[in-house]
Protein backbone atom coordinates (compact mmCIF):
# COMPACT_ATOMS: atom_id res chain seq x y z
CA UNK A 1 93.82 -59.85 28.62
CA UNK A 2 97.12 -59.97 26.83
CA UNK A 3 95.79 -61.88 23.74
CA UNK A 4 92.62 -59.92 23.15
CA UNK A 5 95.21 -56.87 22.96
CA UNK A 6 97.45 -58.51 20.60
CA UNK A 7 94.31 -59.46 18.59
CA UNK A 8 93.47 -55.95 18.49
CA UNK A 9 97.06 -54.96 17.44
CA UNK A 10 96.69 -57.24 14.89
CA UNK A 11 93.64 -56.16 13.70
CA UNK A 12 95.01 -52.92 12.87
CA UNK A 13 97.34 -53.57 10.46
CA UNK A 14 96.45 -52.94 6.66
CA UNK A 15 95.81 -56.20 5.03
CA UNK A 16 92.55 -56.40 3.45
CA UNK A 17 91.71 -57.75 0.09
CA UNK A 18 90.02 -55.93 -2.74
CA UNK A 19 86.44 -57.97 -1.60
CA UNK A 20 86.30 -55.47 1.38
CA UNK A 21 84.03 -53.34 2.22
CA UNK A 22 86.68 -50.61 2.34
CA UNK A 23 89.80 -51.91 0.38
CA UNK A 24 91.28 -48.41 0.49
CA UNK A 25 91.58 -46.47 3.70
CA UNK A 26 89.16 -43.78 4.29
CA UNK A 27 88.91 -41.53 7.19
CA UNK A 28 86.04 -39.29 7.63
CA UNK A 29 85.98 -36.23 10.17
CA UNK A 30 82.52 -35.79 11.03
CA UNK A 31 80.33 -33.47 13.17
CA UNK A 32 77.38 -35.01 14.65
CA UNK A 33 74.62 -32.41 16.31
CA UNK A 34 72.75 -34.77 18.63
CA UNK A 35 69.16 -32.93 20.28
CA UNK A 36 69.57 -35.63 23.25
CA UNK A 37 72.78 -34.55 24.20
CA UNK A 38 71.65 -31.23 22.75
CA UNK A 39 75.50 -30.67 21.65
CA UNK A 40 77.79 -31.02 18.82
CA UNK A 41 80.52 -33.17 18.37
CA UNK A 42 83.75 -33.89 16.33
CA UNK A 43 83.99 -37.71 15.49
CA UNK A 44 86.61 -39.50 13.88
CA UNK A 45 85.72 -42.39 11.71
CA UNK A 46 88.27 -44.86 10.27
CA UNK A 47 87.01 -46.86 7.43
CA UNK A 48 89.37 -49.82 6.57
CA UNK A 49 88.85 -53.27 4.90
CA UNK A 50 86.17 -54.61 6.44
CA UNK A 51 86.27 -52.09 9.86
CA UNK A 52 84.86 -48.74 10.89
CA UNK A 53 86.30 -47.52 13.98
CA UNK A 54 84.91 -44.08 15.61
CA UNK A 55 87.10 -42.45 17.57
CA UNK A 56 85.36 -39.66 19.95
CA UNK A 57 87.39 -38.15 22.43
CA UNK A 58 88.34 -41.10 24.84
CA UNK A 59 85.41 -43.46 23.28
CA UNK A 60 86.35 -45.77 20.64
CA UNK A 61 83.91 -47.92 18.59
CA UNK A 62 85.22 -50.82 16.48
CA UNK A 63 82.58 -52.43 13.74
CA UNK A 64 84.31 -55.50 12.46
CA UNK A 65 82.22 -57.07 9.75
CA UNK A 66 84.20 -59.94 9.55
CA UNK A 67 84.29 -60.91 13.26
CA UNK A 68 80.76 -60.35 13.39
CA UNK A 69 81.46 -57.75 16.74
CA UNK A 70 80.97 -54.48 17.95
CA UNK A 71 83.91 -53.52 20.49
CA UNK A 72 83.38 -50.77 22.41
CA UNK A 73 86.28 -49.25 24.65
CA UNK A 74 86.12 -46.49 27.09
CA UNK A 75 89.63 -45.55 28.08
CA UNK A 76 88.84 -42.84 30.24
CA UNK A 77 87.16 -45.41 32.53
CA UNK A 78 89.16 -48.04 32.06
CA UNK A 79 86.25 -50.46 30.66
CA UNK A 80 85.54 -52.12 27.33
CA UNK A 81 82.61 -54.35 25.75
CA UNK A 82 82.93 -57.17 22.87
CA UNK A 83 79.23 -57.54 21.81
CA UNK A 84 78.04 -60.09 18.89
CA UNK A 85 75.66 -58.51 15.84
CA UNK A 86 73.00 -61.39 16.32
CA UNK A 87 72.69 -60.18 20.53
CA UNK A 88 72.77 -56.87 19.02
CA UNK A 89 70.43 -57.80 16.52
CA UNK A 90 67.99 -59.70 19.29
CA UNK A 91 68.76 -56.63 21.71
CA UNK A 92 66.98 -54.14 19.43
CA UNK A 93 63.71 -53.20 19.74
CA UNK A 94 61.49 -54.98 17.11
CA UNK A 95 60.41 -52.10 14.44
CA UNK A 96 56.61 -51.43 13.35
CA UNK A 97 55.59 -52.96 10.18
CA UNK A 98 56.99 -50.83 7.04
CA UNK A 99 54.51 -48.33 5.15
CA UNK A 100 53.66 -49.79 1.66
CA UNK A 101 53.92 -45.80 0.67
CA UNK A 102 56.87 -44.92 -1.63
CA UNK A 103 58.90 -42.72 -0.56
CA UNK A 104 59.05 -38.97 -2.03
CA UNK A 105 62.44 -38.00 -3.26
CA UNK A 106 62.57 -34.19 -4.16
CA UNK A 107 66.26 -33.03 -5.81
CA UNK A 108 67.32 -30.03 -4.16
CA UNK A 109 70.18 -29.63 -6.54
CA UNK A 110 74.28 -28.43 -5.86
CA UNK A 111 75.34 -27.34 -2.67
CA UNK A 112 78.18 -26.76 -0.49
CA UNK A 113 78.55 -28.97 2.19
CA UNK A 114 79.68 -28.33 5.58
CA UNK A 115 83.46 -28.91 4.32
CA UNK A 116 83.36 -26.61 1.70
CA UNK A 117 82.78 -29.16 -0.93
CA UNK A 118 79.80 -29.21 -3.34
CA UNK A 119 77.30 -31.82 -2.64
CA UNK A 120 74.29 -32.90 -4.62
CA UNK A 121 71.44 -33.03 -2.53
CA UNK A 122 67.84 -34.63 -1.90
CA UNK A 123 64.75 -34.79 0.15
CA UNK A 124 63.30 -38.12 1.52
CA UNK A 125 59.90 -37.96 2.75
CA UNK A 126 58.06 -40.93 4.33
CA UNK A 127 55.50 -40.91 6.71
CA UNK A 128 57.05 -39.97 10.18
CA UNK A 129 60.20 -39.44 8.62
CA UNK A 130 62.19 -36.88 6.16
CA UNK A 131 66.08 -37.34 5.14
CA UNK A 132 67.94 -34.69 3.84
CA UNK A 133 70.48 -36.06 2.00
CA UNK A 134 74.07 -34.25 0.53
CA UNK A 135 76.17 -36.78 -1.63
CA UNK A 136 79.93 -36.31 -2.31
CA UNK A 137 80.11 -37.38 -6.22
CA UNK A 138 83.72 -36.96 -6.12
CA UNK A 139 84.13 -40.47 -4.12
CA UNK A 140 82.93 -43.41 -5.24
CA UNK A 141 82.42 -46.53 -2.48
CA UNK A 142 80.64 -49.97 -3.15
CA UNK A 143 76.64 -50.57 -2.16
CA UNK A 144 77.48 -52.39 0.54
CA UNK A 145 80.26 -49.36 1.78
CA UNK A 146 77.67 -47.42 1.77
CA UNK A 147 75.25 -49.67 3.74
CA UNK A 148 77.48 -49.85 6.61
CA UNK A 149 78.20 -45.70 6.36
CA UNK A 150 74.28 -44.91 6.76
CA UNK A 151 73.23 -47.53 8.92
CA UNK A 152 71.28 -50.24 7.05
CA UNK A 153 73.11 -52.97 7.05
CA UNK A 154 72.88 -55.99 9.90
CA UNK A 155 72.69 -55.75 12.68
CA UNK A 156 70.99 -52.50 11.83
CA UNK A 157 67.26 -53.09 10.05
CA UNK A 158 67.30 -52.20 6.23
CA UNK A 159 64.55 -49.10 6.24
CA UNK A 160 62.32 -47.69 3.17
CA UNK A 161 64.20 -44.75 3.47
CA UNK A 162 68.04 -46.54 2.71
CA UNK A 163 66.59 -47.69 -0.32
CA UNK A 164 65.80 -44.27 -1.14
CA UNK A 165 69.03 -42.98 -0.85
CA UNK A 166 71.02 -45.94 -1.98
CA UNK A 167 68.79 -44.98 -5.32
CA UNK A 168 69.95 -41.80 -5.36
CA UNK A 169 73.48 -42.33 -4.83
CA UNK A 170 73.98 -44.68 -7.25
CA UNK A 171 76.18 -43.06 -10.28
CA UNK A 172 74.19 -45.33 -12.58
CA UNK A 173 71.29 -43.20 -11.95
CA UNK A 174 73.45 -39.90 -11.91
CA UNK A 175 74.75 -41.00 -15.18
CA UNK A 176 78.64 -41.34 -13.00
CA UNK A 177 80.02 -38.96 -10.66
CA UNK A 178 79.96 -35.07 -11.28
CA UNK A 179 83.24 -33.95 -10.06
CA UNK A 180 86.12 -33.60 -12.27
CA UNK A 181 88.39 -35.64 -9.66
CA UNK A 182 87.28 -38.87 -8.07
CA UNK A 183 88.91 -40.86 -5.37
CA UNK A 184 87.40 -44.40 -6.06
CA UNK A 185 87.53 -47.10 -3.12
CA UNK A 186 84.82 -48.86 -4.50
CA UNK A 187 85.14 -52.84 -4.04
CA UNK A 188 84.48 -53.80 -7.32
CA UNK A 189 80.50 -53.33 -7.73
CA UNK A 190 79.42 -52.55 -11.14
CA UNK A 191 77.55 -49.90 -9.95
CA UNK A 192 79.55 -46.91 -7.90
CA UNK A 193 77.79 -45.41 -4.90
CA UNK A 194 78.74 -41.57 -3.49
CA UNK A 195 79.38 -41.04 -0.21
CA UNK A 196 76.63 -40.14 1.68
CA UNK A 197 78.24 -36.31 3.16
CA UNK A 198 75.55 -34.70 4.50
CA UNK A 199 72.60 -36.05 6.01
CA UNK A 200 69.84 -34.59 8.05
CA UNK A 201 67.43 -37.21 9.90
CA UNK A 202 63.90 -35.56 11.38
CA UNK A 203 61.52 -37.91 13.33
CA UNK A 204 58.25 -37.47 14.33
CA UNK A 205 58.16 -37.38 18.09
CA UNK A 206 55.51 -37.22 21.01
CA UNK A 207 57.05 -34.10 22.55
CA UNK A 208 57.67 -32.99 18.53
CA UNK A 209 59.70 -33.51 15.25
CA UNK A 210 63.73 -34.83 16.09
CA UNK A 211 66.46 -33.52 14.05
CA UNK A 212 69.89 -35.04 13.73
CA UNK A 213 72.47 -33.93 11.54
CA UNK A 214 75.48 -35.74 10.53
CA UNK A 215 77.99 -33.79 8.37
CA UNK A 216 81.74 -34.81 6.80
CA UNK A 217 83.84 -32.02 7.40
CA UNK A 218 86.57 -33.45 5.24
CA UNK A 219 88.69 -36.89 5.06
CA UNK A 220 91.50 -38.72 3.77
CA UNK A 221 92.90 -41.77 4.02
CA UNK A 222 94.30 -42.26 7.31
CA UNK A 223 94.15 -44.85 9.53
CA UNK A 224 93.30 -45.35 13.13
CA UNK A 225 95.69 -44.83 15.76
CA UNK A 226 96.59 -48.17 17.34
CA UNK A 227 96.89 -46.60 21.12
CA UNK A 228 93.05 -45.64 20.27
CA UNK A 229 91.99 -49.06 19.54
CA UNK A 230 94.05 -50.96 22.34
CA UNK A 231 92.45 -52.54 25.78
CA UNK A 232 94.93 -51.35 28.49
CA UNK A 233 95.98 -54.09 30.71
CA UNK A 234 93.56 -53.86 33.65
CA UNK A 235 90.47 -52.58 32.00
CA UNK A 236 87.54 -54.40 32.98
CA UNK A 237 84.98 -55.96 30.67
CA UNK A 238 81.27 -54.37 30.96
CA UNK A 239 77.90 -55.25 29.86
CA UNK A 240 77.67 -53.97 26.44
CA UNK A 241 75.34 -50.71 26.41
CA UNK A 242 72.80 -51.36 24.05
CA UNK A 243 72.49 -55.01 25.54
CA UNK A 244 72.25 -53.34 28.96
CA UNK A 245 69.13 -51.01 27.74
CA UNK A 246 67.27 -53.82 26.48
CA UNK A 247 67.85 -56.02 29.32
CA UNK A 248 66.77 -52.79 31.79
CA UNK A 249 63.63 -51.93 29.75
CA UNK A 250 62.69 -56.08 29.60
CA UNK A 251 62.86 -55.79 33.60
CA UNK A 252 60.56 -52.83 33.75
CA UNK A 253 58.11 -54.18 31.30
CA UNK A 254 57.97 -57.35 34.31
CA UNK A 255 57.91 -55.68 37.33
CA UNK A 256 54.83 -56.90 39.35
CA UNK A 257 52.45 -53.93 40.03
CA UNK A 258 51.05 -54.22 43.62
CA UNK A 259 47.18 -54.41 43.50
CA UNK A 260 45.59 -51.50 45.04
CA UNK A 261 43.85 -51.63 48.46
């Protein structure tokens, strides 16, 4: 127990190369409205060489690309998870085959964002699926930053629609960023990407359409509190949630059914 907290004591320390995916801190306040939980929350996420840590409330996530992990700690309860990307990966439910449709991207032009900043912003249509999506100009990341930020890259499955807005974000297609100040933690791509601000998912549902909106109330470049990322002495290791689910839904796709009298 004592070395996996001094690994993640060392882990938090700022020494990251200019390859990263984040080689300049960036800490995004977010609010998340979730219809499952049918509730809005305040999220922390910590954005750091090749890390993304989300700190909400007593939950802490920690994405390390380089490790290849997802920890997840709960301190409230005392427990923690370290789960690989490829069990992750193998975990997830195995997606439908993609629509050969292109996606329809309408501009919806300048608009201010949940934080009071102006984002430019743009529809995503596919079938089953529409993205609303508000880009910060004023920050400029790297493609693969931006990957990680909306979900597409692994263990996550590249979608039709993260092309879409990787398109549009791209400040080779904008012709560069907008703003008259940029704060650039790009990692050396030729091509800058803005920071995905706003963003508006609805699904297609049995019971009807699912909305979730994601929205960056502001950031800088702070980084995570160490006593948020640390495994307290006595915590006990769990099954990792998502690896749980998928084991749970395995067992009730093999439970014998009794034959009837």
């Amino acid at each position: 127990m004592k070395k996996i907290v001094l690994l993640l004591l060392v882990s938090a320390l700022p020494a990251y190369g200019a390859n990263a995916l984040f080689p300049k801190a960036l800490h995004l306040m977010k609010r998340i409205e979730d219809p499952f939980a049918r509730s809005a929350k305040n999220v922390d996420e910590y954005c750091y060489g090749n890390r993304i840590v989300t700190v909400a409330g007593d939950r802490v996530t920690i994405l390390d690309y380089d490790a290849q992990t997802l920890t997840e700690i709960d301190h409230a309860r005392g427990t923690y998870s370290i789960t690989r990307f490829d069990e992750i990966a193998n975990a997830r439910p195995k997606m439908a085959a993609k629509s050969n449709a292109a996606p329809k991207i309408t501009q919806a032009g300048l608009k201010r964002g949940s934080g009071g900043r102006s984002v430019d912003t743009f529809d995503v249509e596919l079938p089953g699926t529409k993205v609303t999506i508000g880009l910060d100009r004023s920050v400029t990341l790297s493609r693969a930053a931006v990957e990680a930020l909306i979900g597409s890259s692994y263990p996550n499955a590249h979608q039709p629609e993260h092309d879409a807005i990787l398109g549009i974000a791209s400040t080779a297609r904008r012709g560069g960023p907008i703003m008259a100040t940029s704060v650039s933690t790009d990692a050396g791509d030729a091509t800058g990407y803005a920071l995905p601000s706003e963003q508006t998912i609805t699904m297609d549902a049995e019971g009807g359409p699912v909305t979730v909106r994601t929205s960056v109330l502001r950031f800088d470049a702070d980084l995570p509190p160490q006593s948020a990322m640390l495994i307290e002495p006595g915590a006990k290791r769990v099954e990792s949630p998502v690896v749980r689910f998928a084991r749970e839904m395995k067992e009730a796709d093999t439970i014998p059914v009794a034959p009837r009298p």
